[in-house]
Protein backbone atom coordinates (compact mmCIF):
# COMPACT_ATOMS: atom_id res chain seq x y z
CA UNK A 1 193.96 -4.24 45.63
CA UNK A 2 193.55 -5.25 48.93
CA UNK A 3 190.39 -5.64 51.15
CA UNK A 4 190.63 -2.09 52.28
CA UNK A 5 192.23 -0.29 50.09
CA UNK A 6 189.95 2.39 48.95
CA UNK A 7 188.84 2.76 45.87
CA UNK A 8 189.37 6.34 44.32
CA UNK A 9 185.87 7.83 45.40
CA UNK A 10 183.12 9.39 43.22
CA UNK A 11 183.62 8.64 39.31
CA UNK A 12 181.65 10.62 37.65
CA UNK A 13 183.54 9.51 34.65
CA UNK A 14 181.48 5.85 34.33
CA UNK A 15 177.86 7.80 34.74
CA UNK A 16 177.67 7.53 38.29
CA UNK A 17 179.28 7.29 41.87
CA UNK A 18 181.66 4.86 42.98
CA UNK A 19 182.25 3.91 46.31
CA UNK A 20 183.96 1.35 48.33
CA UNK A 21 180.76 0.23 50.25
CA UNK A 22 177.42 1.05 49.73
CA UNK A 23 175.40 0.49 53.36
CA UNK A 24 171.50 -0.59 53.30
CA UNK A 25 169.54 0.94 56.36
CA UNK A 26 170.52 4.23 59.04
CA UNK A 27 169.56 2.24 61.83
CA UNK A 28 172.08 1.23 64.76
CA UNK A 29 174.05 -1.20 62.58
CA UNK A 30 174.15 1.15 59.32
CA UNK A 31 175.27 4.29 61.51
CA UNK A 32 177.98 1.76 63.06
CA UNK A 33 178.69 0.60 59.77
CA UNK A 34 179.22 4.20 58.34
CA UNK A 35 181.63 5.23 61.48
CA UNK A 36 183.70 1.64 61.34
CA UNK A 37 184.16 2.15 57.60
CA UNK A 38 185.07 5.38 57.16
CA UNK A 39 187.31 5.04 60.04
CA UNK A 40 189.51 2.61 57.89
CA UNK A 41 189.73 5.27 55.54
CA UNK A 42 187.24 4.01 52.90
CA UNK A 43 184.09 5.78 50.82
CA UNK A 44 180.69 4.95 52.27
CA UNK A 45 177.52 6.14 51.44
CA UNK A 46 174.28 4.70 53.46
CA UNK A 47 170.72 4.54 51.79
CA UNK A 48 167.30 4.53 53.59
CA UNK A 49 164.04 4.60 53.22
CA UNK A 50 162.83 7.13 55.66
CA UNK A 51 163.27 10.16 56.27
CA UNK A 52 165.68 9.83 59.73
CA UNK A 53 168.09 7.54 61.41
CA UNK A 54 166.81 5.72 63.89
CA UNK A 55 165.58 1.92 62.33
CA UNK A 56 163.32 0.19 64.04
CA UNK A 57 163.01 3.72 66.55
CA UNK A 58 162.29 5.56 63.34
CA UNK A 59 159.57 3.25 62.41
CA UNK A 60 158.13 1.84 66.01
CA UNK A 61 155.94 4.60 67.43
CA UNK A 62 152.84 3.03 68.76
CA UNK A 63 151.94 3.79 72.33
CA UNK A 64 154.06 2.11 75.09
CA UNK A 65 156.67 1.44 72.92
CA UNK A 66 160.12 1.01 74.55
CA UNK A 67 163.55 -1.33 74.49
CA UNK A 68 163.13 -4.69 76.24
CA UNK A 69 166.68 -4.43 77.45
CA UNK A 70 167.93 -1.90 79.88
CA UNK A 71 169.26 1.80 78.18
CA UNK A 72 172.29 1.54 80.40
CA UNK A 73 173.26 -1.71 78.00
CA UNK A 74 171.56 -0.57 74.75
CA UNK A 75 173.93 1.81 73.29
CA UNK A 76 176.73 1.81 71.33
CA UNK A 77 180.14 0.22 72.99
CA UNK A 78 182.51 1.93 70.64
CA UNK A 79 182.99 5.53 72.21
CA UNK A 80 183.35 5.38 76.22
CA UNK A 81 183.04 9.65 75.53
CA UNK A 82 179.71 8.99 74.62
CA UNK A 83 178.43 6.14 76.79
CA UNK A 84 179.44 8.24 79.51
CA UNK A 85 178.12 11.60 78.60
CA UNK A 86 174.84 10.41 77.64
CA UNK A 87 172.15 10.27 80.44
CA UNK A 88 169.26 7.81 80.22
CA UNK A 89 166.45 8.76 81.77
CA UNK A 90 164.39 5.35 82.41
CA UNK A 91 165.41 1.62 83.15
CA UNK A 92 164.17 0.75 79.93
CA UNK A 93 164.01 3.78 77.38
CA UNK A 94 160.93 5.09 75.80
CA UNK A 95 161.13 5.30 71.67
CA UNK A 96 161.21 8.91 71.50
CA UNK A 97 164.35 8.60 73.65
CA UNK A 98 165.93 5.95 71.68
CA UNK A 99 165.30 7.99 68.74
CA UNK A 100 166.64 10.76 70.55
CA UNK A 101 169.79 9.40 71.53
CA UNK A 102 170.25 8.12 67.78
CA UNK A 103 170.02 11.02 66.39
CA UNK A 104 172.63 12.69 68.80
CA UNK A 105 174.97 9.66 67.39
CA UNK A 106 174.29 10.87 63.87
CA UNK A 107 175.15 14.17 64.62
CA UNK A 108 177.92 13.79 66.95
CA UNK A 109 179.88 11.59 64.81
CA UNK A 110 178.91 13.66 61.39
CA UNK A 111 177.01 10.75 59.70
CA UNK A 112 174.46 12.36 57.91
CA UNK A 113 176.92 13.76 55.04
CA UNK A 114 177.08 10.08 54.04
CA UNK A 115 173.30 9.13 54.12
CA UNK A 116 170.46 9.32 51.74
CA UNK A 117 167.24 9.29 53.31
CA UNK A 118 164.00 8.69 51.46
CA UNK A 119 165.32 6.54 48.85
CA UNK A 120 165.39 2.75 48.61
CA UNK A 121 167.82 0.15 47.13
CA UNK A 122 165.38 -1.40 43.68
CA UNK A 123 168.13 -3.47 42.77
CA UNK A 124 172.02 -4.80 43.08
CA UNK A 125 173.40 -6.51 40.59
CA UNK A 126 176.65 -8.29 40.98
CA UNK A 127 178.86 -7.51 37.69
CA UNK A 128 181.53 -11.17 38.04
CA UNK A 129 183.92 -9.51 35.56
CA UNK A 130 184.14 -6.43 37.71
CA UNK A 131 184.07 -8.01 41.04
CA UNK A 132 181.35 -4.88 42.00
CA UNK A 133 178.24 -4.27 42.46
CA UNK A 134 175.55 -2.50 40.64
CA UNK A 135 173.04 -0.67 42.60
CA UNK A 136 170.08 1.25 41.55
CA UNK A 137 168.10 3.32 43.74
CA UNK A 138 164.67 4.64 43.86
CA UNK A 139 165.51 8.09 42.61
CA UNK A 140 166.95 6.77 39.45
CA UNK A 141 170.58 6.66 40.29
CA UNK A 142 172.58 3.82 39.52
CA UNK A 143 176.11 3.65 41.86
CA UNK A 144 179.12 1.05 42.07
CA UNK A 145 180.05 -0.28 45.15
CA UNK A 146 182.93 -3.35 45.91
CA UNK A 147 180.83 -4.27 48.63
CA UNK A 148 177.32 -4.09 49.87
CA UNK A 149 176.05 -4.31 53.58
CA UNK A 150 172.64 -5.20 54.45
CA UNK A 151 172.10 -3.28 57.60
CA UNK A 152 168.03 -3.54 57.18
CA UNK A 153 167.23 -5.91 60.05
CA UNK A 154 164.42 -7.19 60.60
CA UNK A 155 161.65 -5.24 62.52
CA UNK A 156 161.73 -2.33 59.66
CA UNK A 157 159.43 -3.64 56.58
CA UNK A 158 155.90 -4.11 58.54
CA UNK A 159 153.37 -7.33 57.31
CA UNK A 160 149.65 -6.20 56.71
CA UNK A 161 148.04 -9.82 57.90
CA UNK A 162 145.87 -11.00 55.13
CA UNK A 163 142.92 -11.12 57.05
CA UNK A 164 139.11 -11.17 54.92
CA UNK A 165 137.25 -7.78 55.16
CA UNK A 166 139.88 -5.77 56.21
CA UNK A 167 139.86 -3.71 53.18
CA UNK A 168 136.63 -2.57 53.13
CA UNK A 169 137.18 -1.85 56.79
CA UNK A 170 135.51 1.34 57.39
CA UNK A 171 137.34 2.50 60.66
CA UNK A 172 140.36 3.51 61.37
CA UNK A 173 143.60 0.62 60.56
CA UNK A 174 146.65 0.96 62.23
CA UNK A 175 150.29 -1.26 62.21
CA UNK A 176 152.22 -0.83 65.20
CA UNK A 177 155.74 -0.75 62.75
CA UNK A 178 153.81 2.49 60.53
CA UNK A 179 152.56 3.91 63.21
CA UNK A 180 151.95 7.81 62.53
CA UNK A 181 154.51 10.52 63.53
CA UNK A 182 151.06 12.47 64.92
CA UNK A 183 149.68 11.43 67.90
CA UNK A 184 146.73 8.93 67.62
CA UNK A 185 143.75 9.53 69.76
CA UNK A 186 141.55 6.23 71.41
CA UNK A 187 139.67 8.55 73.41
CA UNK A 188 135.91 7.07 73.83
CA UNK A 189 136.47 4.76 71.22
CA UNK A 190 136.02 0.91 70.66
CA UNK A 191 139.37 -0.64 69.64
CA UNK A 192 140.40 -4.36 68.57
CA UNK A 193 143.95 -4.94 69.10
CA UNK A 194 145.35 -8.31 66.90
CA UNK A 195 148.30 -10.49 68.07
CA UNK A 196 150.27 -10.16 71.37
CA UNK A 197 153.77 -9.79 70.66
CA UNK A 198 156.19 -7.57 71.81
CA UNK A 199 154.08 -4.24 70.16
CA UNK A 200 151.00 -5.54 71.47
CA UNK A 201 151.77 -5.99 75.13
CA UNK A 202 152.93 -2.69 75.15
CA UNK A 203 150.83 -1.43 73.60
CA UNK A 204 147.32 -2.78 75.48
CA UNK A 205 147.73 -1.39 78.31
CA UNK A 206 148.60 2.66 77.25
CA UNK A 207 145.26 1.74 74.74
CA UNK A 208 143.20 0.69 77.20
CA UNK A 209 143.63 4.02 79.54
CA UNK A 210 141.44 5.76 76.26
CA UNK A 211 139.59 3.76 74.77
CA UNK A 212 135.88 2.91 75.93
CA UNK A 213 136.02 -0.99 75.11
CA UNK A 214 139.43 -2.92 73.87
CA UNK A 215 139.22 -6.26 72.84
CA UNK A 216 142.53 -8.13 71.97
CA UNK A 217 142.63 -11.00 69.58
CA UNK A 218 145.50 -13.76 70.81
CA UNK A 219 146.36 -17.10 68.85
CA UNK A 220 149.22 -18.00 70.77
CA UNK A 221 150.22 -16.70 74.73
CA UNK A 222 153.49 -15.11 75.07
CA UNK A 223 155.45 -15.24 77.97
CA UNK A 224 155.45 -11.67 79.52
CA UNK A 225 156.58 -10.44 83.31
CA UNK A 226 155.98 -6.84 84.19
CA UNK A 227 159.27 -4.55 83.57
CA UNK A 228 159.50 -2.82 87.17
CA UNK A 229 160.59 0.00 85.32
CA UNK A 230 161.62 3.26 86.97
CA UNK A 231 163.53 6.05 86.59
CA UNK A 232 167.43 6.41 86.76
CA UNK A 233 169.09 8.25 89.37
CA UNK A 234 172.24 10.19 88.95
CA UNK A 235 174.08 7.72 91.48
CA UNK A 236 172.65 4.77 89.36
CA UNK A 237 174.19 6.29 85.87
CA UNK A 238 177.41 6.74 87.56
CA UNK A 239 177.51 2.85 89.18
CA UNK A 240 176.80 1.69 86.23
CA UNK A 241 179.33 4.01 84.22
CA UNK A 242 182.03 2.52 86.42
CA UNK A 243 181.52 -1.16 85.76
CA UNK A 244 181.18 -0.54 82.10
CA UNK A 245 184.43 -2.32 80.91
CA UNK A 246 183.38 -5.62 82.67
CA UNK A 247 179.84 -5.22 81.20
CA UNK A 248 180.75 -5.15 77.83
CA UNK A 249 183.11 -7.93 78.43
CA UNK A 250 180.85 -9.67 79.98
CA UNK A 251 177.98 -9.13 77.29
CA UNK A 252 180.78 -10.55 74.73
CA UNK A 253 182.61 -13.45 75.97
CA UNK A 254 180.05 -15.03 78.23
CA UNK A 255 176.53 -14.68 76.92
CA UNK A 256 174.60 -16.40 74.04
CA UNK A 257 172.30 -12.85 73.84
CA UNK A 258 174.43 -9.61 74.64
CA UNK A 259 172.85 -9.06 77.79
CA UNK A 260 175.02 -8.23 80.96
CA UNK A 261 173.38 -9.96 84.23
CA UNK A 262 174.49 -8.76 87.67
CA UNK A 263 175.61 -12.23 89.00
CA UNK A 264 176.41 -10.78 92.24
CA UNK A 265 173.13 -9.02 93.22
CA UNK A 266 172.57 -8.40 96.85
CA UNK A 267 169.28 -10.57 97.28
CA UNK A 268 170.70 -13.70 95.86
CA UNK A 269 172.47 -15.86 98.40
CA UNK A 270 175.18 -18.42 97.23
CA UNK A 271 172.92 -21.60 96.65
CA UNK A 272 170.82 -18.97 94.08
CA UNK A 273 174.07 -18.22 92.58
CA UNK A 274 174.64 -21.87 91.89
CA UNK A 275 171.50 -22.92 90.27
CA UNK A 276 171.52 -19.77 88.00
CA UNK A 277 174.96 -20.79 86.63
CA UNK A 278 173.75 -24.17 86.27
CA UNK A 279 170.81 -23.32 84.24
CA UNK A 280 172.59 -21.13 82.38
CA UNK A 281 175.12 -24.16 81.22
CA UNK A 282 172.07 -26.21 80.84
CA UNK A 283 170.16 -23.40 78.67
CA UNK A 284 173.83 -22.53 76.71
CA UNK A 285 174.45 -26.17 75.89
CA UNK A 286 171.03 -28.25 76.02
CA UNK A 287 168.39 -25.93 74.89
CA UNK A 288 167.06 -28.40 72.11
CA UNK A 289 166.93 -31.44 73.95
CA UNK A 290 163.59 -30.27 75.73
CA UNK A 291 164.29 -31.86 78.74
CA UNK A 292 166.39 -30.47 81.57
CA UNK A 293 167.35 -33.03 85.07
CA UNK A 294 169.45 -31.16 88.11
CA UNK A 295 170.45 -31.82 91.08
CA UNK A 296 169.34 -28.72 93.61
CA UNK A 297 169.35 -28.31 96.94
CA UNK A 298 166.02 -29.64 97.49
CA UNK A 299 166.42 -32.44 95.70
CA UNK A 300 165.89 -33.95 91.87
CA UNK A 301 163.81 -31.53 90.12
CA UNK A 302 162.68 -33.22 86.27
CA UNK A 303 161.51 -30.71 83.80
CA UNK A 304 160.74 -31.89 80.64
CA UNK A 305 158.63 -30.08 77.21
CA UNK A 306 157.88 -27.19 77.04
CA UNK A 307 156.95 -24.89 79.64
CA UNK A 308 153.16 -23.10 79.20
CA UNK A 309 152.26 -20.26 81.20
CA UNK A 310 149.05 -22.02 82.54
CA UNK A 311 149.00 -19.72 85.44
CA UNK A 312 148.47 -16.45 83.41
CA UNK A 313 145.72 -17.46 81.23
CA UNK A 314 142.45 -15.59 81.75
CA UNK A 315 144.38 -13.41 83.89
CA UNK A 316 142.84 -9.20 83.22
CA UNK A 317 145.60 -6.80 82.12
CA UNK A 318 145.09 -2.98 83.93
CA UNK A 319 145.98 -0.39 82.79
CA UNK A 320 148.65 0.16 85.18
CA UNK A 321 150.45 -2.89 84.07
CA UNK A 322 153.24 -2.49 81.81
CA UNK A 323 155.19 -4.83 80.10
């Protein structure tokens, strides 16, 4: 048999379904997963824990939360129907958007026939005679799959930090990755926020517009510049729309992250040009060395460690900011 030849489906025969690949996780790279596989004709079937698509959008609520990475670029590559139909509203999308738009995938693309929600994979057991896998669910079930994909990522399962008292705690506890599907209300209230990652800049400042007194508790300082964000005009969608073959190349071929960067904006002049494409070879192939030397047009410029943000220490957050 070869790679992807399908196996014959459902066999009820054996005591439970067969399939060609069981998936772990509906978020972006399970639904992918799902429409890629079945695609080459074989038997899928997707498992996760909650109760909708989405991932880390299912699972990230908290207040502020949005991508880091502009909506024009995060979204699926594979159908240019749908990343030209589908109108973004913001720079940088908002969860419920993101959500939004994943569900539209699921449902555009008839996913959900193929996914399980509220059960989780207890166990996969690979049977060496066989050459398949054993999986049992949470529900009981027990299913055979030729190969498993782990499509959980890695911003789904959230930590509790292991932090003395917090048990007998007798306010309110939230986690920014369980954050309730109700509204939660800060309104006149004294809140502590702990770490400052990505959740917790966001976070701080749509807090600190209700709540009487917010304290935030920071080990280590992140680097963080405000987002600029703003809405998306028509004309925008559609200039972006047009370049979208070169952005995906782009994001592909010639970037270490995904991330298409508009080389040829307006308020860079050519000397700009020239020191971003030299950092960028300097960041692609010396970024553990620690120490960077160039030649600009102002002459030798030595950086070496690693860079602190001295200047925004101590610096007060408003509520207006956003990150």
């Amino acid at each position: 048999m070869s790679a992807l030849q399908p196996i014959s489906g459902k066999d009820h025969a054996a005591g439970g379904e067969t399939y060609d690949v069981v998936v772990v996780g509906a978020g972006f790279a399970g639904m992918y997963m799902l429409h890629k596989l079945r695609g080459l004709g074989l038997t899928v079937r997707v498992y996760e824990q909650g109760d909708g698509v989405g991932g880390t959008w299912y699972w990230n609520r908290y207040p502020g939360a949005r991508c880091d990475v502009e909506s024009m670029q995060y979204s699926y590559s594979f159908s240019d129907k749908l990343q030209q139909e589908w109108d973004w509203s913001e720079r940088y999308a908002p969860q419920p958007e993101i959500l939004k738009y994943a569900n539209h995938v699921a449902d555009r693309f008839k996913l959900r026939p193929d996914i399980a929600l509220n059960i989780r994979i207890d166990q996969a057991i690979f049977d060496e005679t066989a050459n398949t896998w054993r999986v049992t669910t949470s529900d009981g079930n027990t299913v055979t799959a030729k190969y498993v994909v782990l499509a959980t990522g890695c911003l789904s399962n959230a930590r509790m930090p292991d932090i003395k008292g917090l048990a007998g705690f007798k306010g309110k506890v939230y986690h920014t990755g369980h954050w309730p599907h109700e509204p939660v209300e800060f309104t006149g209230l004294r809140v502590a926020v702990i770490g400052t990652g990505s959740s917790g800049i966001q976070s701080v400042p749509v807090i600190a517009e209700q709540a009487s007194h917010l304290t935030v508790f920071q080990r280590t300082a992140n680097f963080s510049i405000p987002a600029h964000n703003a809405p998306l005009s028509q004309e925008e969608r559609e200039a972006f729309r047009a370049k979208y073959p070169e952005v995906r190349r782009f994001a592909r071929e010639e970037t270490r992250n995904g991330i298409y960067t508009d080389q040829q904006s307006p308020d860079r002049d050519e000397a700009d040009l020239r020191r971003y494409r030299l950092f960028c070879h300097l960041q692609s192939s010396e970024r553990d060395t620690g120490r960077y030397q160039v030649e600009s047009d102002r002459g030798d410029i030595a950086e070496r460690g690693a860079h602190r943000c001295q200047g925004l220490r101590g610096r007060r957050i408003g509520a207006g900011d956003r990150f």
